[in-house]
Protein backbone atom coordinates (compact mmCIF):
# COMPACT_ATOMS: atom_id res chain seq x y z
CA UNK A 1 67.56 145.44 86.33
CA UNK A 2 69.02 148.17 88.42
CA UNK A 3 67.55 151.46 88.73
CA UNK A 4 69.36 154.70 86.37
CA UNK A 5 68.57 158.19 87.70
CA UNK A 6 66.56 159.79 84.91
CA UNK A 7 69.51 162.62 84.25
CA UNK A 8 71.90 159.72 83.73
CA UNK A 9 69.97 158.34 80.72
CA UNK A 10 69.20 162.01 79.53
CA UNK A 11 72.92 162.86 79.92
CA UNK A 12 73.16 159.46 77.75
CA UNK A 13 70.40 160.04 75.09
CA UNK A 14 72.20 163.86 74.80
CA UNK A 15 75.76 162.40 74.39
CA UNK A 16 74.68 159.78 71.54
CA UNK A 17 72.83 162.83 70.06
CA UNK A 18 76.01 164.63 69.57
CA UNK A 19 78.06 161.61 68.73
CA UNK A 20 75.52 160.96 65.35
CA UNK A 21 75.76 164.77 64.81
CA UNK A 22 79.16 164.19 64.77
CA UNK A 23 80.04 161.79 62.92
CA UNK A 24 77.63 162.39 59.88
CA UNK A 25 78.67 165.95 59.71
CA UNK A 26 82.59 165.20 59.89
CA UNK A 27 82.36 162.36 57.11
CA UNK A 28 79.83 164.46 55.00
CA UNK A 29 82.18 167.66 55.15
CA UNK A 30 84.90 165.31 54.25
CA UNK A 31 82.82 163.61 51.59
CA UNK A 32 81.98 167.34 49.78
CA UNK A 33 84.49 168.96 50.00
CA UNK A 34 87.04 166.07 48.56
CA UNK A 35 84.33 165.56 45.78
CA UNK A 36 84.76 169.47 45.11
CA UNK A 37 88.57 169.00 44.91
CA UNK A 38 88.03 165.86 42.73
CA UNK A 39 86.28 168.19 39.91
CA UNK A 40 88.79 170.71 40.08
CA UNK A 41 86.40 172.93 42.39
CA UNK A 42 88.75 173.43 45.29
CA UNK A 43 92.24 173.99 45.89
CA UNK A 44 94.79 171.49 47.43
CA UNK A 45 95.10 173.67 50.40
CA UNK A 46 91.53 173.94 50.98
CA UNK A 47 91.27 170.25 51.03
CA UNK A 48 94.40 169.68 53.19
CA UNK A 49 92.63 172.13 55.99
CA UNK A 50 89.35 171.00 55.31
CA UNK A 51 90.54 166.77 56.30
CA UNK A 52 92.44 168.27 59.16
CA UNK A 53 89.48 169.54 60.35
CA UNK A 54 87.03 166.57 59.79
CA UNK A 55 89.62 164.10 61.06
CA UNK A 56 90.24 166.18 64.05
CA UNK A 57 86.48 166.64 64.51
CA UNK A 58 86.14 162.86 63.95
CA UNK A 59 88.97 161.38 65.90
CA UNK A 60 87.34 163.46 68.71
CA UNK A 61 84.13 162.06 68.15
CA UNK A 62 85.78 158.37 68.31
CA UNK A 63 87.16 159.07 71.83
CA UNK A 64 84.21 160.09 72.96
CA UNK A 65 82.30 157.04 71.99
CA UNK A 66 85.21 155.36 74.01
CA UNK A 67 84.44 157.50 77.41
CA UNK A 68 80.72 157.03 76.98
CA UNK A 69 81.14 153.89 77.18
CA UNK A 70 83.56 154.08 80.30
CA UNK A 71 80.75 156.09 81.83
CA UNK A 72 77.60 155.12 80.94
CA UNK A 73 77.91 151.24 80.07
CA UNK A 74 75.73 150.38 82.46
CA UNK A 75 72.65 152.13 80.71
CA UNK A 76 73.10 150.25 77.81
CA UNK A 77 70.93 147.21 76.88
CA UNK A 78 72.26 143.93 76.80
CA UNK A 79 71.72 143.62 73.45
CA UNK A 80 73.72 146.29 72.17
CA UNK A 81 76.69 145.68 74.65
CA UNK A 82 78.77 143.23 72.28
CA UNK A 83 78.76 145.87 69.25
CA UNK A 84 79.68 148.66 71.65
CA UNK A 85 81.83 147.02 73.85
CA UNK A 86 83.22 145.63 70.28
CA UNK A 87 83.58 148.82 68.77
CA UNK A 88 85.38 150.59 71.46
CA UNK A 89 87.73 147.62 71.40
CA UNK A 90 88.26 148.31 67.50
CA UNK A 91 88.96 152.01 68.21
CA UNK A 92 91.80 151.07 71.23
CA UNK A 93 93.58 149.10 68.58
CA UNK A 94 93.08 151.44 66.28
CA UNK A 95 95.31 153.94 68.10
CA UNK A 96 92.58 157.01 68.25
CA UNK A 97 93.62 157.88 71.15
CA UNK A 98 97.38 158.68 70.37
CA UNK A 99 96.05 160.02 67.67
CA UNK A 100 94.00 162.56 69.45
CA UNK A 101 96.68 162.81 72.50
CA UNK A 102 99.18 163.80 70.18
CA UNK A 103 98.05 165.56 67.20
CA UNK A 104 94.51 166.82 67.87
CA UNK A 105 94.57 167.90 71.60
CA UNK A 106 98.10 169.10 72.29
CA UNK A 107 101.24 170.91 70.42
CA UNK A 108 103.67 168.29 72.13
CA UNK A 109 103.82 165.02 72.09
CA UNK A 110 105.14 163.86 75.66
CA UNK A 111 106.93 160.72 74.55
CA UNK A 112 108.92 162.99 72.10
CA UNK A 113 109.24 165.88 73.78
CA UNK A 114 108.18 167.84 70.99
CA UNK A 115 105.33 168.25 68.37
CA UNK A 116 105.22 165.55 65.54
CA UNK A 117 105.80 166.37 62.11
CA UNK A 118 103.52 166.04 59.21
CA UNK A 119 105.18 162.72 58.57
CA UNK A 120 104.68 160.87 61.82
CA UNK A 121 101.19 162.54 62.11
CA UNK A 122 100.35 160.87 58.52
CA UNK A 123 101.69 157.49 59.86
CA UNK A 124 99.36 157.50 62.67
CA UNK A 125 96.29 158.73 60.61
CA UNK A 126 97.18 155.67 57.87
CA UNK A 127 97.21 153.43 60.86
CA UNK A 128 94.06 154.70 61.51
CA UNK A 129 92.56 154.42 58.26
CA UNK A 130 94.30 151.22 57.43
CA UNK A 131 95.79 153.14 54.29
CA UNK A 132 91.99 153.64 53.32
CA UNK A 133 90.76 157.00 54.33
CA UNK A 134 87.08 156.38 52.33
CA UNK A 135 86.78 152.88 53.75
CA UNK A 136 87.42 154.61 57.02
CA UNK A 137 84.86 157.03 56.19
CA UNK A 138 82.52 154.47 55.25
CA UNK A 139 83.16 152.33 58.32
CA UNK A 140 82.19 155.60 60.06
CA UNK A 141 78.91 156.50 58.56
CA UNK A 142 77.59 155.38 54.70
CA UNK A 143 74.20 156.92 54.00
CA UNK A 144 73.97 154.48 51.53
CA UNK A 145 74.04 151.33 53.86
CA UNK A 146 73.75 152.76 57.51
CA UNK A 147 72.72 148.90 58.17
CA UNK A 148 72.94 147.99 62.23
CA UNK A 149 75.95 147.66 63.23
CA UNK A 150 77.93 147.69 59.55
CA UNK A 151 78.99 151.71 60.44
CA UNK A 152 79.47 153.23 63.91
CA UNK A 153 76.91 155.92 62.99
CA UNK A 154 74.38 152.89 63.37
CA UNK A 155 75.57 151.58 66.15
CA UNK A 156 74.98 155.43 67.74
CA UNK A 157 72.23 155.88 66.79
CA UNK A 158 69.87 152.39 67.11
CA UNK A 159 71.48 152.78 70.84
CA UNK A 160 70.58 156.65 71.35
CA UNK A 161 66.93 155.87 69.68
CA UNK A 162 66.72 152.74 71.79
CA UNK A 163 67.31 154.28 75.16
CA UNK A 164 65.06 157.02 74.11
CA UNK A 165 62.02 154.30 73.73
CA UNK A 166 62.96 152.22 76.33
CA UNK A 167 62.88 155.17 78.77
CA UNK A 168 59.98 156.99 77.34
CA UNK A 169 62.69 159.98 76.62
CA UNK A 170 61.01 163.10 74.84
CA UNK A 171 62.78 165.19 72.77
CA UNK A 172 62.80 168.46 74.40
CA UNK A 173 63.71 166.83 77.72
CA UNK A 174 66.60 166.39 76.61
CA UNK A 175 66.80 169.86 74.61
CA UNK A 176 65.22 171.99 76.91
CA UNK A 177 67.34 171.31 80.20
């Protein structure tokens, strides 16, 4: 096994950190708020900004996960390497990362030469979702079943807690640099 400089696997452990922060937070915003517009408890422009946000917030999240893994796959354990390396595949084809290019981190999309409308933006998020936002969601995170590796918040996290034991990582190491 080949030697990791102890930042790299902090920078790691930190990075996963975020990621789980992430994602639970983004599909548990989603999950409230549309459950408040559900019972009548918030308006239909609330709820449009508030899944802007949390898909933004998400989709970022989901690119991230992909440059972790350009970065840091070798600090992760064999055994978790087919899920991850399986997941990033899944969010490739997915199209994130047009997504993100040309909705969520720029006013223009290049290949058009202009921004996208509403339209095209809702085609690429219902490729995204597979025409299933709460399936997506649920792929994402599900507190109910947060089963390794059903959702990519367990796949996060049983990596991130991993790395912490196998490297003896404490908490405020990570926190406190």
């Amino acid at each position: 096994m080949t030697v990791v400089d102890r930042n790299t696997i902090l920078d790691a452990v930190n990075i996963l950190n975020d990621l789980a922060d992430g994602l639970v937070a983004g599909t548990m915003v989603f999950e409230h708020y549309q459950s408040r517009f559900e019972c009548k408890q918030f308006s239909k422009e609330g709820i449009v900004s508030v899944q802007k946000m949390c898909v933004s917030h998400l989709v970022l999240a989901l690119c991230k996960l992909c440059e972790f893994w350009e970065v840091f796959h070798h600090v992760v354990p064999a055994e978790f390497r087919p899920q991850v390396k399986e997941l990033v595949s899944k969010i490739y084809q997915l199209d994130v990362k047009e997504y993100r290019n040309t909705v969520v981190a720029h006013v223009k999309d290049r290949k058009l030469g202009r921004a996208r409308t509403q339209l095209e933006s809702m085609k690429v998020l219902n490729r995204i979702s597979a025409y299933d936002p709460r399936s997506f969601l649920g792929w994402l995170n599900n507190p109910k079943d947060n089963e390794y590796p059903k959702t990519v918040v367990s796949i996060v996290v049983l990596l991130r807690d991993s790395l912490r034991e196998m490297h003896k990582v404490r908490a405020e190491e990570v926190f406190d640099r």
